[in-house]
N, C-alpha and C. Protein backbone atom coordinates (compact mmCIF):
# COMPACT_ATOMS: atom_id res chain seq x y z
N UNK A 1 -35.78 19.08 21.77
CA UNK A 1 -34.81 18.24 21.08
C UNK A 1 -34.48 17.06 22.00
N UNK A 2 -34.70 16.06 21.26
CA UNK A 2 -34.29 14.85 22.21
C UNK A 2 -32.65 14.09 21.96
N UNK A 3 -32.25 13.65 22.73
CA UNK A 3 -30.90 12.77 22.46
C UNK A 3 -30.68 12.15 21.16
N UNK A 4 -31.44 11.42 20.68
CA UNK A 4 -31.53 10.85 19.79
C UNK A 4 -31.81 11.40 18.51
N UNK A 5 -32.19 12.81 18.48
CA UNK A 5 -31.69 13.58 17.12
C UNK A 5 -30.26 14.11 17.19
N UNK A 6 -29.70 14.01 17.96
CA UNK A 6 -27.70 14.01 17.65
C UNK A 6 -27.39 12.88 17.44
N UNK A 7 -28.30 11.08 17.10
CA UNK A 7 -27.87 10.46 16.45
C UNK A 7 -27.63 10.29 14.75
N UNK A 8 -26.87 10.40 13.98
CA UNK A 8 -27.00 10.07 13.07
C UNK A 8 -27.90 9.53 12.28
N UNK A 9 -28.70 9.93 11.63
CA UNK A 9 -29.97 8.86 10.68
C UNK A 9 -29.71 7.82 10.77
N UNK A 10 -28.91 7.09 10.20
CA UNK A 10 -28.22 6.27 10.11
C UNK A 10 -28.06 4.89 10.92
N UNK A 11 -27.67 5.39 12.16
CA UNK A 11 -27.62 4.96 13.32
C UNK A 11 -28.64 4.78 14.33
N UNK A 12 -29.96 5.38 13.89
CA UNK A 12 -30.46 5.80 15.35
C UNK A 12 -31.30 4.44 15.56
N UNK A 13 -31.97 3.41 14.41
CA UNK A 13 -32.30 1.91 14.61
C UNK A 13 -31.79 1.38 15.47
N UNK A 14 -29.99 1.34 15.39
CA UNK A 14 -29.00 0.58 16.04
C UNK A 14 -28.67 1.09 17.53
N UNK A 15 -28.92 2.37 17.69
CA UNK A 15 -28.77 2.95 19.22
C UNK A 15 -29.70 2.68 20.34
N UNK A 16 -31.50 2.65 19.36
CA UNK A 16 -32.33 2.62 19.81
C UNK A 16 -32.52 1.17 20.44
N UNK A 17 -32.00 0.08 19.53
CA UNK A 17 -31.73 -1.65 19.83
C UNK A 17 -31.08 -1.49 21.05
N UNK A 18 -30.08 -0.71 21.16
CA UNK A 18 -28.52 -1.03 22.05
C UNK A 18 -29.39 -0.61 22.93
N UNK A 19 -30.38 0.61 23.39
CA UNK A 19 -30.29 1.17 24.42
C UNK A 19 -31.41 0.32 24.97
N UNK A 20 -32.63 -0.06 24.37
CA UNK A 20 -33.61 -1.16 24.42
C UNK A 20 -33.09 -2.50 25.64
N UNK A 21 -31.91 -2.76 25.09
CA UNK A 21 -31.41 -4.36 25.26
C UNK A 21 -30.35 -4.08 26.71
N UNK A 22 -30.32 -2.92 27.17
CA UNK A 22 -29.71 -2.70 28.25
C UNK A 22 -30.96 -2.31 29.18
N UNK A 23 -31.64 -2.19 28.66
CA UNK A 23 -32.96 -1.68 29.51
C UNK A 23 -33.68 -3.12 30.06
N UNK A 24 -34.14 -3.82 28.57
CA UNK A 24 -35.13 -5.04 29.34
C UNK A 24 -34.03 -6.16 29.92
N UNK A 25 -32.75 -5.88 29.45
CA UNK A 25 -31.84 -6.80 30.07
C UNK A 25 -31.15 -6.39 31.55
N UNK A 26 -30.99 -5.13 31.75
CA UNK A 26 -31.17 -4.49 33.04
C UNK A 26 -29.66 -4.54 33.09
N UNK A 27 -28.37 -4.35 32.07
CA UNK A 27 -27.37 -4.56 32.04
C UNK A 27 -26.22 -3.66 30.96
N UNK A 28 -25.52 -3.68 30.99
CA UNK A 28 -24.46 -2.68 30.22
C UNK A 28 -24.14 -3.23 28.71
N UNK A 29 -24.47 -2.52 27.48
CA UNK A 29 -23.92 -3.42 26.77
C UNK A 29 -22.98 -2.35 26.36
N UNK A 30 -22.07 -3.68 25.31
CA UNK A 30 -20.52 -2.96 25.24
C UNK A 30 -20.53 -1.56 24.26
N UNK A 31 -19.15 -1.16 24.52
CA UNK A 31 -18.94 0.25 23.95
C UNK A 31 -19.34 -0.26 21.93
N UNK A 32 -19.56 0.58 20.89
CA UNK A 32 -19.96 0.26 19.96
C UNK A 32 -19.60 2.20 18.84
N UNK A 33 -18.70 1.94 17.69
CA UNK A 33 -18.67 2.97 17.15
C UNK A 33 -20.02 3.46 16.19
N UNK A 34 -20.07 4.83 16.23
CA UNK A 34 -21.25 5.35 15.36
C UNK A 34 -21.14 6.31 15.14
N UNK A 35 -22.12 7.25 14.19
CA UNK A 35 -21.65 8.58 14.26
C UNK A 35 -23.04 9.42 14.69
N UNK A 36 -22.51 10.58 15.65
CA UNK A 36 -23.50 11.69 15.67
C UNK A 36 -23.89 12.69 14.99
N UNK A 37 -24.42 13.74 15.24
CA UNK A 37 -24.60 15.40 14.85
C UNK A 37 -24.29 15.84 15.87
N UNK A 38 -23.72 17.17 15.35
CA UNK A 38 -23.32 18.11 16.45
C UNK A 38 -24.58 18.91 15.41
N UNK A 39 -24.76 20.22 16.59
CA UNK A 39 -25.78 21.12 16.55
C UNK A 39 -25.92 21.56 15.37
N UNK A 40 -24.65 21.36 14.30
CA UNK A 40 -24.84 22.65 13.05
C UNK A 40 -25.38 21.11 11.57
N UNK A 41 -25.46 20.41 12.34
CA UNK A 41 -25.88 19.15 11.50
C UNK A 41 -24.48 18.15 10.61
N UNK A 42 -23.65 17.96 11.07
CA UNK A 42 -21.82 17.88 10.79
C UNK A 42 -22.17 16.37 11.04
N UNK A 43 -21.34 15.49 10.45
CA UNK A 43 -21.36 14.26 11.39
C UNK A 43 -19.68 13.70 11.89
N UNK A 44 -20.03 13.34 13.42
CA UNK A 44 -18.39 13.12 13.57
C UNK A 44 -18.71 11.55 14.40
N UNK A 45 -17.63 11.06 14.64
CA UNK A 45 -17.46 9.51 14.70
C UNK A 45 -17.40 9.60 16.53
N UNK A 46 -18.17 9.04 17.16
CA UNK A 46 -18.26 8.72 18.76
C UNK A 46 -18.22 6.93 18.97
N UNK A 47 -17.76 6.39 19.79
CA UNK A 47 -18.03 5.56 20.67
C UNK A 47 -19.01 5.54 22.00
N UNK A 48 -19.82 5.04 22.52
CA UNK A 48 -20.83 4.81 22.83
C UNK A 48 -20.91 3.63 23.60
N UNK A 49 -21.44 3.45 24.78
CA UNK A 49 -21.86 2.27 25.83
C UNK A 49 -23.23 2.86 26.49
N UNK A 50 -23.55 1.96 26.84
CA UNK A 50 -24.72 2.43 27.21
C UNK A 50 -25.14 1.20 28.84
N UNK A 51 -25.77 1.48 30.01
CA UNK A 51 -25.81 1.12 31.18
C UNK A 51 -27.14 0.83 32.22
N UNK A 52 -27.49 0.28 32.12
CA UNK A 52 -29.10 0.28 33.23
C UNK A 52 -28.59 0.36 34.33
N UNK A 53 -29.32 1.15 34.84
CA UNK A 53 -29.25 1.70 36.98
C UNK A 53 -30.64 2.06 36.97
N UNK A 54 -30.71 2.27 38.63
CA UNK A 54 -31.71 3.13 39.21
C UNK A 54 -31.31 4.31 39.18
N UNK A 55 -32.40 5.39 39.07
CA UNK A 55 -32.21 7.02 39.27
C UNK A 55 -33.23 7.17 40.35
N UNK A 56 -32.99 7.24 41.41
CA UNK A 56 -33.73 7.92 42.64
C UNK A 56 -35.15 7.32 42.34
N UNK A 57 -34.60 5.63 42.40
CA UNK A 57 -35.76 4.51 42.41
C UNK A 57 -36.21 4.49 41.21
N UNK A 58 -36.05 5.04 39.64
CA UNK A 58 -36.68 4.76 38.74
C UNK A 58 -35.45 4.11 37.79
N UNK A 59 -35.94 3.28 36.65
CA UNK A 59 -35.09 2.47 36.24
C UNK A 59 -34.59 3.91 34.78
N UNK A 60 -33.49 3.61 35.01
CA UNK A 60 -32.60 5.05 33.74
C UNK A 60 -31.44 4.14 32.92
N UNK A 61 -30.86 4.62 31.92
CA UNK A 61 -29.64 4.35 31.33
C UNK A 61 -28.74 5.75 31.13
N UNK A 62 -27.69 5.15 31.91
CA UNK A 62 -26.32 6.14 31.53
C UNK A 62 -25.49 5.62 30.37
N UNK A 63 -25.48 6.39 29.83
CA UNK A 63 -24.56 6.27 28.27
C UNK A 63 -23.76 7.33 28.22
N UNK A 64 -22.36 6.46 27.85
CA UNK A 64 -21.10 7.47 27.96
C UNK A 64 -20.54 7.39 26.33
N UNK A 65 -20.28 8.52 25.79
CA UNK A 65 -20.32 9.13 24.64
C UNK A 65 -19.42 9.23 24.47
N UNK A 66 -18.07 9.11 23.66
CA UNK A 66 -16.73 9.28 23.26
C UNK A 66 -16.36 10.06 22.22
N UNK A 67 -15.76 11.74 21.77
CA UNK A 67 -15.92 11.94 20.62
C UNK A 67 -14.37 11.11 19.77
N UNK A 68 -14.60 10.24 19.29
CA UNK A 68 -12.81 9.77 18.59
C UNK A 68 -12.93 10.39 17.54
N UNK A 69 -13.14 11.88 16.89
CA UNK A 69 -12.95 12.22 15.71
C UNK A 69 -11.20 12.02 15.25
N UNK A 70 -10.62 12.77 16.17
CA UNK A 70 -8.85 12.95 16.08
C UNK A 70 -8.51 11.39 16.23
N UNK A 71 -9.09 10.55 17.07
CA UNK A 71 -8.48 9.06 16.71
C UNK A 71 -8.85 8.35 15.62
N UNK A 72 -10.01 8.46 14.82
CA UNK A 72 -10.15 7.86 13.56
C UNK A 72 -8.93 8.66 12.51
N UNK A 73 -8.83 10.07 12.53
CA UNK A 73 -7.99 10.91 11.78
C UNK A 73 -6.19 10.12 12.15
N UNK A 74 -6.26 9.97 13.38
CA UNK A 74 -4.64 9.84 13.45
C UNK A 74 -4.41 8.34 12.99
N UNK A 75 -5.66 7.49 12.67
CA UNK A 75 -5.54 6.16 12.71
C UNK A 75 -5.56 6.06 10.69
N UNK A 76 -6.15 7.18 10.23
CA UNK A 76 -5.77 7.29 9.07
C UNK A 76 -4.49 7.47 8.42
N UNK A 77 -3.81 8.46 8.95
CA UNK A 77 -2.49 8.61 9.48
C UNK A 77 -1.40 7.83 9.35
N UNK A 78 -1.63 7.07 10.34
CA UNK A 78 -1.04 6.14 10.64
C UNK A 78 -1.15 4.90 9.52
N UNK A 79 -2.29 4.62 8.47
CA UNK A 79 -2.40 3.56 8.22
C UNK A 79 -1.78 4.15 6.93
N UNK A 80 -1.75 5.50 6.52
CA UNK A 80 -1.45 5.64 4.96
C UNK A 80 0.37 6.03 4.92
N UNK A 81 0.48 6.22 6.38
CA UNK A 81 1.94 5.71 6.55
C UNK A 81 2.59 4.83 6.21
N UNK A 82 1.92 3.75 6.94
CA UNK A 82 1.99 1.91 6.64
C UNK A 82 2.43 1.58 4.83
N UNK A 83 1.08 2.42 4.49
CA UNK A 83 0.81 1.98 3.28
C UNK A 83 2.42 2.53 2.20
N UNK A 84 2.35 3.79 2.72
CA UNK A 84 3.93 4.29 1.98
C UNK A 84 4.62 3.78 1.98
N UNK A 85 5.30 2.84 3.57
CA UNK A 85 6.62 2.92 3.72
C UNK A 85 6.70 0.94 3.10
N UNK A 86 5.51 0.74 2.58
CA UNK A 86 5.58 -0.70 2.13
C UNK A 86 5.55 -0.21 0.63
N UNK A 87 5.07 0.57 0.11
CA UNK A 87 5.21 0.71 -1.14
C UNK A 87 7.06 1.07 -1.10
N UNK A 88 7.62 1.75 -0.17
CA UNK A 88 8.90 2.27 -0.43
C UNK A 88 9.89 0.65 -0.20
N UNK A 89 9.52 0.12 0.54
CA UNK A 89 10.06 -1.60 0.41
C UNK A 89 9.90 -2.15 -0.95
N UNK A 90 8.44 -1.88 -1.13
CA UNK A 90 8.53 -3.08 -2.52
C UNK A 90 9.37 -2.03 -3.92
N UNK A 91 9.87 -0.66 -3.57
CA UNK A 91 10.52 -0.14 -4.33
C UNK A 91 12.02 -0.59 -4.29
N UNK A 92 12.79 -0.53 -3.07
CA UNK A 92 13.81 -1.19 -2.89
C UNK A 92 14.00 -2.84 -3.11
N UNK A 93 12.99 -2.94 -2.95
CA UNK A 93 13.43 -5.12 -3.55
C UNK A 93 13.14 -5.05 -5.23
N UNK A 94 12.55 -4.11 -5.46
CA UNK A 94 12.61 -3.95 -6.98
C UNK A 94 14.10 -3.27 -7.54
N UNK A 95 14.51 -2.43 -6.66
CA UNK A 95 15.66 -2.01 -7.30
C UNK A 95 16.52 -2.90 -7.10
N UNK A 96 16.89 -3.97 -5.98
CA UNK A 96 18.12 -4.94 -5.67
C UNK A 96 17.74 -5.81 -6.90
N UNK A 97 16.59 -6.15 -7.27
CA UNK A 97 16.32 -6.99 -8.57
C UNK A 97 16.85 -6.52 -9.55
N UNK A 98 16.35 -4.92 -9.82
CA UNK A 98 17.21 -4.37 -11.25
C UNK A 98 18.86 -4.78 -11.01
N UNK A 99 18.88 -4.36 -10.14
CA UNK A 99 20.38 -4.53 -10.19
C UNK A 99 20.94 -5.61 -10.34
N UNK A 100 20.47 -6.58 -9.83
CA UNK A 100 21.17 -8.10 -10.35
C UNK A 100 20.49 -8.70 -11.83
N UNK A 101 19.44 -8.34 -12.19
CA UNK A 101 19.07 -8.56 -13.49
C UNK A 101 20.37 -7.34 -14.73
N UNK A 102 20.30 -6.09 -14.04
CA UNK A 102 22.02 -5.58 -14.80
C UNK A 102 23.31 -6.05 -14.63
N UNK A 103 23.29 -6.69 -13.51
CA UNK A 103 24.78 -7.50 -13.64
C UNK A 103 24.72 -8.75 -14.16
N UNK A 104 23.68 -9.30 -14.13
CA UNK A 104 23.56 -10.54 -15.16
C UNK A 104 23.57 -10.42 -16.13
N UNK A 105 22.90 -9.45 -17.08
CA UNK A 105 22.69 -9.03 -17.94
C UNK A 105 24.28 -8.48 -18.52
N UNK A 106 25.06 -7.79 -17.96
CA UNK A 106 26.55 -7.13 -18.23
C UNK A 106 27.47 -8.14 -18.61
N UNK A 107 26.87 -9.78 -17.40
CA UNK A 107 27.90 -10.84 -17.45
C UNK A 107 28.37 -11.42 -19.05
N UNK A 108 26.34 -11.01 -19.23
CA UNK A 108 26.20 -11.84 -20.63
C UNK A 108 26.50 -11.40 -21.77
N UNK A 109 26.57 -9.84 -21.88
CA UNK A 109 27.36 -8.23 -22.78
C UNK A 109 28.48 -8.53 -23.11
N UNK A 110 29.07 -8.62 -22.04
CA UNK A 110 30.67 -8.56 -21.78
C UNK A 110 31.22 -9.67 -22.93
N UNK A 111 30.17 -11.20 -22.90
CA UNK A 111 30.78 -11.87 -23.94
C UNK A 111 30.81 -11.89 -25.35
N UNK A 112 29.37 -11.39 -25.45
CA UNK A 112 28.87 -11.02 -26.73
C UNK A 112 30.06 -9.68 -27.47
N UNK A 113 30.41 -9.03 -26.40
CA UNK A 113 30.96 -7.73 -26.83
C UNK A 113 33.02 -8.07 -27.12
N UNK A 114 33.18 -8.99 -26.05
CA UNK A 114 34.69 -8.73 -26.02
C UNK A 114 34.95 -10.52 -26.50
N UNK A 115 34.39 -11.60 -26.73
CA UNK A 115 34.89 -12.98 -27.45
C UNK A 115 35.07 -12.54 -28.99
N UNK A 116 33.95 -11.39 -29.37
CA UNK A 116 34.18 -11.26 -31.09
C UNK A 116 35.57 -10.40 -31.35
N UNK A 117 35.88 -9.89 -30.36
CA UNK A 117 36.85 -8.91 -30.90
C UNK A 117 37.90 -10.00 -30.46
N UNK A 118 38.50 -10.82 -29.53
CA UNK A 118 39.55 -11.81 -29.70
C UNK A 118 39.35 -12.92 -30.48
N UNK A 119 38.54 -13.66 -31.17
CA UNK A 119 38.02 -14.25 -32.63
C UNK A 119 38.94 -13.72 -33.55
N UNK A 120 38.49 -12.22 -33.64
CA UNK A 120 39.29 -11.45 -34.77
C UNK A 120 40.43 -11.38 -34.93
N UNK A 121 41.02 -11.16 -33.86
CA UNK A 121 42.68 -11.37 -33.65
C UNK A 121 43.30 -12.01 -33.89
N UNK A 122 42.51 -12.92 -34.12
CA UNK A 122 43.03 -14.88 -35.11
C UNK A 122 43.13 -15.26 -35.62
N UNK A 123 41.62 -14.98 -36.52
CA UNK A 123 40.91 -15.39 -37.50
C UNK A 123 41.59 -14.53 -38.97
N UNK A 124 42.20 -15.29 -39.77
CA UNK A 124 42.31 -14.67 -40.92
C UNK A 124 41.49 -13.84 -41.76
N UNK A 125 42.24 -12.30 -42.45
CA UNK A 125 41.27 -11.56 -43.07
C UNK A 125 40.29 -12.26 -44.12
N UNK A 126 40.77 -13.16 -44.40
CA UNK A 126 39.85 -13.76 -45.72
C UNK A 126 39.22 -15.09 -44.96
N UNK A 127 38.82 -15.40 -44.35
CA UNK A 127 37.75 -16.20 -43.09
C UNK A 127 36.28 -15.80 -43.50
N UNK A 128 35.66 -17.46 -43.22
CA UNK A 128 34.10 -16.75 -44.05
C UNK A 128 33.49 -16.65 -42.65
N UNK A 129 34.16 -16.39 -41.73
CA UNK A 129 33.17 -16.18 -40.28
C UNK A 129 33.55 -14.70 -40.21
N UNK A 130 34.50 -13.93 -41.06
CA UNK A 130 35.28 -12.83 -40.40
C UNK A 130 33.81 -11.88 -40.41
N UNK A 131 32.96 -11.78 -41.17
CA UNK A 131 31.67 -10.73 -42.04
C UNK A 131 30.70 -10.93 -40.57
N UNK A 132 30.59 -12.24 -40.36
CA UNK A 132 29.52 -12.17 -39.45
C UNK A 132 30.31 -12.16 -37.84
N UNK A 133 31.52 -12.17 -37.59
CA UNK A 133 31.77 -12.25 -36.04
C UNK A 133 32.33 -10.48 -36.02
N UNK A 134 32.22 -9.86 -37.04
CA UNK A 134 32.19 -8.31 -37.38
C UNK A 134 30.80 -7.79 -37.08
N UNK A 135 30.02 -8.22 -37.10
CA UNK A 135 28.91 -8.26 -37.52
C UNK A 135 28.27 -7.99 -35.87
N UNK A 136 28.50 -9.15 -35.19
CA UNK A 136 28.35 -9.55 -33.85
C UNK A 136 29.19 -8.24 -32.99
N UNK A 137 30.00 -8.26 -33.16
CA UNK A 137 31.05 -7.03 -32.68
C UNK A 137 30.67 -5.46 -32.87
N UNK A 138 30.02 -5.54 -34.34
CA UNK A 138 29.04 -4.13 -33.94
C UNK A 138 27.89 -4.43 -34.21
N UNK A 139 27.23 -4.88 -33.40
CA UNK A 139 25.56 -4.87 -33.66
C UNK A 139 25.22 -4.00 -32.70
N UNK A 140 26.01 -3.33 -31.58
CA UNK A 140 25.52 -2.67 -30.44
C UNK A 140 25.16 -3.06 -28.87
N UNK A 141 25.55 -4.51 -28.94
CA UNK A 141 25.70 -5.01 -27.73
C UNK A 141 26.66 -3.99 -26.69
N UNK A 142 27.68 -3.63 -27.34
CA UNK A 142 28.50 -2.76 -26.91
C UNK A 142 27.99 -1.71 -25.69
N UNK A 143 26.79 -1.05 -26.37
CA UNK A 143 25.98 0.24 -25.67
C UNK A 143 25.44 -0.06 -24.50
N UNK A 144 24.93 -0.95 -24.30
CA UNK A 144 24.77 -1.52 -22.75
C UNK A 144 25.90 -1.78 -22.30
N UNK A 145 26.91 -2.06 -22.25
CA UNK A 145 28.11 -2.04 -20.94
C UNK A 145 28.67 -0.31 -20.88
N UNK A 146 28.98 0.43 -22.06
CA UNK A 146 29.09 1.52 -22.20
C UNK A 146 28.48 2.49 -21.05
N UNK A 147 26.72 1.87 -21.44
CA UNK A 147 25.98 2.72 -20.73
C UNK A 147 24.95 2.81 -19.52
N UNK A 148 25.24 2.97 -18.76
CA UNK A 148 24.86 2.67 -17.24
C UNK A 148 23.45 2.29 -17.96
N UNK A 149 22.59 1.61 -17.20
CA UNK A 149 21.11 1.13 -17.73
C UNK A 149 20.74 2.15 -16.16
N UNK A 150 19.74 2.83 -16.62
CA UNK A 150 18.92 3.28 -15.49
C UNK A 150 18.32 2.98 -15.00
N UNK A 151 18.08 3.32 -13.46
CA UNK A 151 16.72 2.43 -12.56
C UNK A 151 15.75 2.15 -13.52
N UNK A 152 15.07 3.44 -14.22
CA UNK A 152 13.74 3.76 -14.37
C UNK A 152 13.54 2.72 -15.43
N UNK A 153 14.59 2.62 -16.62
CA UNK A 153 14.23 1.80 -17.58
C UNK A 153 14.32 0.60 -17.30
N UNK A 154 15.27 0.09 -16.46
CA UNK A 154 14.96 -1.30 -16.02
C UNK A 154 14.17 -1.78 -15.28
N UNK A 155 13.64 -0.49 -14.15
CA UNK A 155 12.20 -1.30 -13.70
C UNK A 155 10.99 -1.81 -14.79
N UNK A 156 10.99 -0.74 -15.75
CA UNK A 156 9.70 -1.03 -17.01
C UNK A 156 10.18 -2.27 -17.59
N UNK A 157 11.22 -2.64 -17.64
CA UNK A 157 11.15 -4.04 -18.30
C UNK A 157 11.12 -4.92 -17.82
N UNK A 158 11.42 -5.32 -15.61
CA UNK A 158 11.39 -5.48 -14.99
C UNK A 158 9.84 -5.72 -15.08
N UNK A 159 8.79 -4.98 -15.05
CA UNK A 159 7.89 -5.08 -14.23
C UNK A 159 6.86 -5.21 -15.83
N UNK A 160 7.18 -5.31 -16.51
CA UNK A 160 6.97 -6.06 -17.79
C UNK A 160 6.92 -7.24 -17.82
N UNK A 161 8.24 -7.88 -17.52
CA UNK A 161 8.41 -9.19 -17.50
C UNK A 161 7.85 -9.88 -16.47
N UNK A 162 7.53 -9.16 -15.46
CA UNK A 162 6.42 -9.97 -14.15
C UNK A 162 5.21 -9.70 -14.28
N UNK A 163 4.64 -9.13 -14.74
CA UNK A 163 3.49 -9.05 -15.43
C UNK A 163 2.76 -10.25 -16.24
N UNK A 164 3.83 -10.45 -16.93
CA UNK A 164 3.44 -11.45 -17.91
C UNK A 164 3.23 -12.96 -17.15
């Protein structure tokens, strides 16, 4: 078994270049990720440099082998962390939005809901506005100040309206 069957299929063009170009160049080239085999035929992720010297007067390459399996894993980790705690941001700037799109929204309730009912207070029973500012007064504007609007439904209309 030679070295180069614990390279990866894959890889072994690109190892064989690297190790080539340190040889006729008589020089180190830089570290470079790839993947190997371990004995049971598995493939795991190494770093790799490779070095021209003499060996007791004959020209050799030392190549130093890195296994980073646990650092690609913790770097996964780490990145789907990232990825959460930005999804959990763009959840909170979505909710400070709901929320001022509901208090804007309440500002604008509030008139619809409470100008018709002091109208009325004024306005004579026999008034040809009395049918329709009755009208306005219960159409149900009401139910939104009544009723708390929930995150959930105001994000969908929220994220409806940015959509578009």
């Amino acid at each position: 078994m030679s070295v180069m069957d614990l390279v990866h299929p894959d890889f072994q063009a690109m190892v064989r270049s690297r190790i080539s170009k340190a040889h006729n160049e008589q020089s180190t080239v830089p570290a470079q990720e790839f993947k190997c085999l371990k004995l049971d035929k598995t493939a795991f992720d190494v770093v790799a440099s490779a070095t021209y010297l003499e060996y007791s007067g004959k020209p050799a390459i030392l190549s130093v082998i890195r296994d980073i399996t646990q650092q690609k894993r913790a770097e996964l980790v780490l990145r789907e962390s990232e990825e959460k705690q930005a999804r959990s941001k763009k959840m909170e700037s979505l909710g400070l939005l709901a929320g001022g799109v509901a208090h804007d929204l309440n500002n604008v309730l509030s008139g619809i809901v409470s100008y018709p009912e002091l109208i009325l207070m004024d306005l004579p029973e026999d008034s040809k506005f009395r049918q329709s500012i009755e009208t306005i007064q219960e159409s149900g504007a009401g139910q939104y100040l009544r009723k708390p609007v929930s995150f959930g439904e105001l994000s969908v209309a929220v994220k409806t309206e940015l959509v578009r």
